[in-house]
N, C-alpha and C. Protein backbone atom coordinates (compact mmCIF):
# COMPACT_ATOMS: atom_id res chain seq x y z
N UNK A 1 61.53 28.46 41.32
CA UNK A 1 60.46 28.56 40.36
C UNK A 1 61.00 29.19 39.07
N UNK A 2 60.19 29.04 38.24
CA UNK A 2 60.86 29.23 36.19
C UNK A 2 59.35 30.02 35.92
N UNK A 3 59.49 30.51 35.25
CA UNK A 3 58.39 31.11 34.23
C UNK A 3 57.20 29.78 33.68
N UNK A 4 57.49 29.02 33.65
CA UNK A 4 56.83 27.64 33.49
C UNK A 4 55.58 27.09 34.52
N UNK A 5 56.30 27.81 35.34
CA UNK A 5 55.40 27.54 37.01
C UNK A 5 54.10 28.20 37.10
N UNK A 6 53.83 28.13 36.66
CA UNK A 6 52.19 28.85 36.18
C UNK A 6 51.67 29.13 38.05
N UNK A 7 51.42 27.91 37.61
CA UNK A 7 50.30 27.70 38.98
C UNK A 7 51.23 28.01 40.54
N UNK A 8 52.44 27.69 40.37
CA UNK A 8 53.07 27.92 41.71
C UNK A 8 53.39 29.12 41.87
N UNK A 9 53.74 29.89 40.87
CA UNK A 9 53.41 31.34 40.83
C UNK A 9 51.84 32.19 41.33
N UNK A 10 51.11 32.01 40.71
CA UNK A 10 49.54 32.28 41.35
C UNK A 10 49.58 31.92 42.74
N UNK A 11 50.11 30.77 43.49
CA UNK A 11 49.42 30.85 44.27
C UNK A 11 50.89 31.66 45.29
N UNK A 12 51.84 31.78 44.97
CA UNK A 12 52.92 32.67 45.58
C UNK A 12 52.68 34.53 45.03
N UNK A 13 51.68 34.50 44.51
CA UNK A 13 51.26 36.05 44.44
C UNK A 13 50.31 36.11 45.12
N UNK A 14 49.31 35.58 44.97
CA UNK A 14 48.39 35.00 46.26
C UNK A 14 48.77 35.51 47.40
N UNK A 15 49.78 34.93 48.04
CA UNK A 15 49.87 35.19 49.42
C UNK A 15 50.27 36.83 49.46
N UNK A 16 51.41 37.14 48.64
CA UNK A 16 52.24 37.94 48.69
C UNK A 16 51.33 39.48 48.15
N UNK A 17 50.51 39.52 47.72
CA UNK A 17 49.37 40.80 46.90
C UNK A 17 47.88 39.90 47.25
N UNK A 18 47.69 40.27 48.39
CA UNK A 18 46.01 39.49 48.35
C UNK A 18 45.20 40.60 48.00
N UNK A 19 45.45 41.88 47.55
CA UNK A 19 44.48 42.84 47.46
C UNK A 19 44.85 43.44 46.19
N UNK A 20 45.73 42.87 45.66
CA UNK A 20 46.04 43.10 44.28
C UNK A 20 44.28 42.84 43.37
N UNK A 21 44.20 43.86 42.20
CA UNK A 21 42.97 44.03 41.86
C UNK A 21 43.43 42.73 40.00
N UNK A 22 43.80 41.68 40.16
CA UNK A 22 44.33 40.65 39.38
C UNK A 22 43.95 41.79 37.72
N UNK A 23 42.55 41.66 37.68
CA UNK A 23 42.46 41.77 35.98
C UNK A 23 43.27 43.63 35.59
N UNK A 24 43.41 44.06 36.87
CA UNK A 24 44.00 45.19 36.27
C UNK A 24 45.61 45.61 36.68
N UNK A 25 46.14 44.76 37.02
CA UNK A 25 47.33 44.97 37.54
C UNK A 25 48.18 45.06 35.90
N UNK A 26 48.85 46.00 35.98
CA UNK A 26 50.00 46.48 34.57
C UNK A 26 51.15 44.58 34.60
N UNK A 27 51.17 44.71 33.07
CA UNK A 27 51.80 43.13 32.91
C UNK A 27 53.64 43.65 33.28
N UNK A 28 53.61 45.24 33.24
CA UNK A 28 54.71 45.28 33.83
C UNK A 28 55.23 45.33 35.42
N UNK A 29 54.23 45.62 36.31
CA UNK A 29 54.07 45.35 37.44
C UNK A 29 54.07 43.36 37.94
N UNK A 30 53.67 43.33 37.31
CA UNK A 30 53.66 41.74 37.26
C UNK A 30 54.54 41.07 37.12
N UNK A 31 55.28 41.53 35.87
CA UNK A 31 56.47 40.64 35.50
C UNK A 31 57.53 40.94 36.74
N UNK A 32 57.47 42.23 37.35
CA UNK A 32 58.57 42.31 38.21
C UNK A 32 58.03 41.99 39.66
N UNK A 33 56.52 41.90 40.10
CA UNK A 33 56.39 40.74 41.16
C UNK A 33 56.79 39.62 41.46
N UNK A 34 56.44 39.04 39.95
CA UNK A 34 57.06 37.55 39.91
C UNK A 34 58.84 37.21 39.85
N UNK A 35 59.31 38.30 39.45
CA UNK A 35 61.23 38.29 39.72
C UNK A 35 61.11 38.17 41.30
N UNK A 36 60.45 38.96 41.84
CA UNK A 36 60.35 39.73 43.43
C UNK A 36 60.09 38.23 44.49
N UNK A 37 59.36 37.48 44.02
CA UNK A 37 58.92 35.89 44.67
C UNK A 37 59.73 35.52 45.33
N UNK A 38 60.17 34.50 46.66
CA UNK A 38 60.84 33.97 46.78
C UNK A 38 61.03 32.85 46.38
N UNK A 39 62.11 32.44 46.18
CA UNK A 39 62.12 31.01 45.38
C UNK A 39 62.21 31.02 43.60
N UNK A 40 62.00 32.54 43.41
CA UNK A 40 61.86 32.62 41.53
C UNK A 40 63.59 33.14 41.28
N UNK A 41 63.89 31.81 40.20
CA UNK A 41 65.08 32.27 39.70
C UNK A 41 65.03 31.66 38.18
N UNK A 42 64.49 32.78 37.65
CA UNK A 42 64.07 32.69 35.73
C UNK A 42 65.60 34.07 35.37
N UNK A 43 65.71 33.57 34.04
CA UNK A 43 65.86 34.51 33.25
C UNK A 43 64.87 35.51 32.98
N UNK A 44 64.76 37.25 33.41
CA UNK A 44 63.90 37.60 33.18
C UNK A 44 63.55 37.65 31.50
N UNK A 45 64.29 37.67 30.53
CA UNK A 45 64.33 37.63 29.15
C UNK A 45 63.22 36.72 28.73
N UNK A 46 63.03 35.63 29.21
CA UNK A 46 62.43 34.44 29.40
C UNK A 46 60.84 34.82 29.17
N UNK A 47 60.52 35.94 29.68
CA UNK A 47 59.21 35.75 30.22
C UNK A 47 58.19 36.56 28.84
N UNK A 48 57.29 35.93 28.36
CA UNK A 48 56.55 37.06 27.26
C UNK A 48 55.01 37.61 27.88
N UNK A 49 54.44 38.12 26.70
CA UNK A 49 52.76 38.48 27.33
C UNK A 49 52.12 37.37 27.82
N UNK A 50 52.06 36.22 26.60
CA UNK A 50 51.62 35.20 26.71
C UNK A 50 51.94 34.87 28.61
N UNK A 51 52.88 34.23 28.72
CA UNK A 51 53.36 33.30 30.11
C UNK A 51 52.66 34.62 31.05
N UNK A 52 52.55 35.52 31.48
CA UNK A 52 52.03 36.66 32.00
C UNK A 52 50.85 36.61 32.05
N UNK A 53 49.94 36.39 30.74
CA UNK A 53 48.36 36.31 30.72
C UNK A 53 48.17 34.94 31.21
N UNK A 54 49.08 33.87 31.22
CA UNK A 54 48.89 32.85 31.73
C UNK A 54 48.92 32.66 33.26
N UNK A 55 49.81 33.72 34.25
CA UNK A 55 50.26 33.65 35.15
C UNK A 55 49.22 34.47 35.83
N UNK A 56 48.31 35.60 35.10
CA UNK A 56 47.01 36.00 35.66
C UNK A 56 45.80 35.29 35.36
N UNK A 57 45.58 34.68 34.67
CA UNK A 57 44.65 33.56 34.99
C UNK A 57 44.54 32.55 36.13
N UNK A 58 46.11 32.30 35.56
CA UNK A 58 45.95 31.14 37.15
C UNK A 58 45.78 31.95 38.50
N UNK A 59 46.17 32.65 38.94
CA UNK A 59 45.87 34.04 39.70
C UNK A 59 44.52 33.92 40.41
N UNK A 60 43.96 34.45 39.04
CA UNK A 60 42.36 34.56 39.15
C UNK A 60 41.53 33.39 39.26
N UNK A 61 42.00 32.69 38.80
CA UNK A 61 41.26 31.16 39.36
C UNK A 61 41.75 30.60 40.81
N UNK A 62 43.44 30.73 41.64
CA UNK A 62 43.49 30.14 42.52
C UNK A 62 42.93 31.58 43.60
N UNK A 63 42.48 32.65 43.45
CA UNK A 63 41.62 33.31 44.33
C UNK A 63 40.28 32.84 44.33
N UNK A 64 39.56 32.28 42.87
CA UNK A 64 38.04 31.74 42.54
C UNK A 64 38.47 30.73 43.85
């Protein structure tokens, strides 16, 4: 997975933090969940707020 992976990310935090509280989790906690994934091999440099606020949305919608 890439930083790009929006959605395959959400649903691989999903499994991995099901009690994660999504709208308040720190975007720095986040960014280093998503290094933490299996299967994620990004440049962490790569990653901004934006792709992050994107990566908790999808989040919050594949828990909706």
């Amino acid at each position: 997975m890439r930083w790009i992976d929006v959605h395959d990310i959400a649903i691989e935090l999903e499994e991995a933090h099901p009690d994660a509280d999504i709208l308040h989790v720190r975007f720095t906690d986040l960014w280093k969940w998503v290094q933490e994934l299996p299967g994620f091999d990004d440049d962490p440099e790569k990653s901004s707020e934006k792709i992050l606020e994107a990566i908790q949305m999808a989040w919050l919608d594949e828990r909706d």
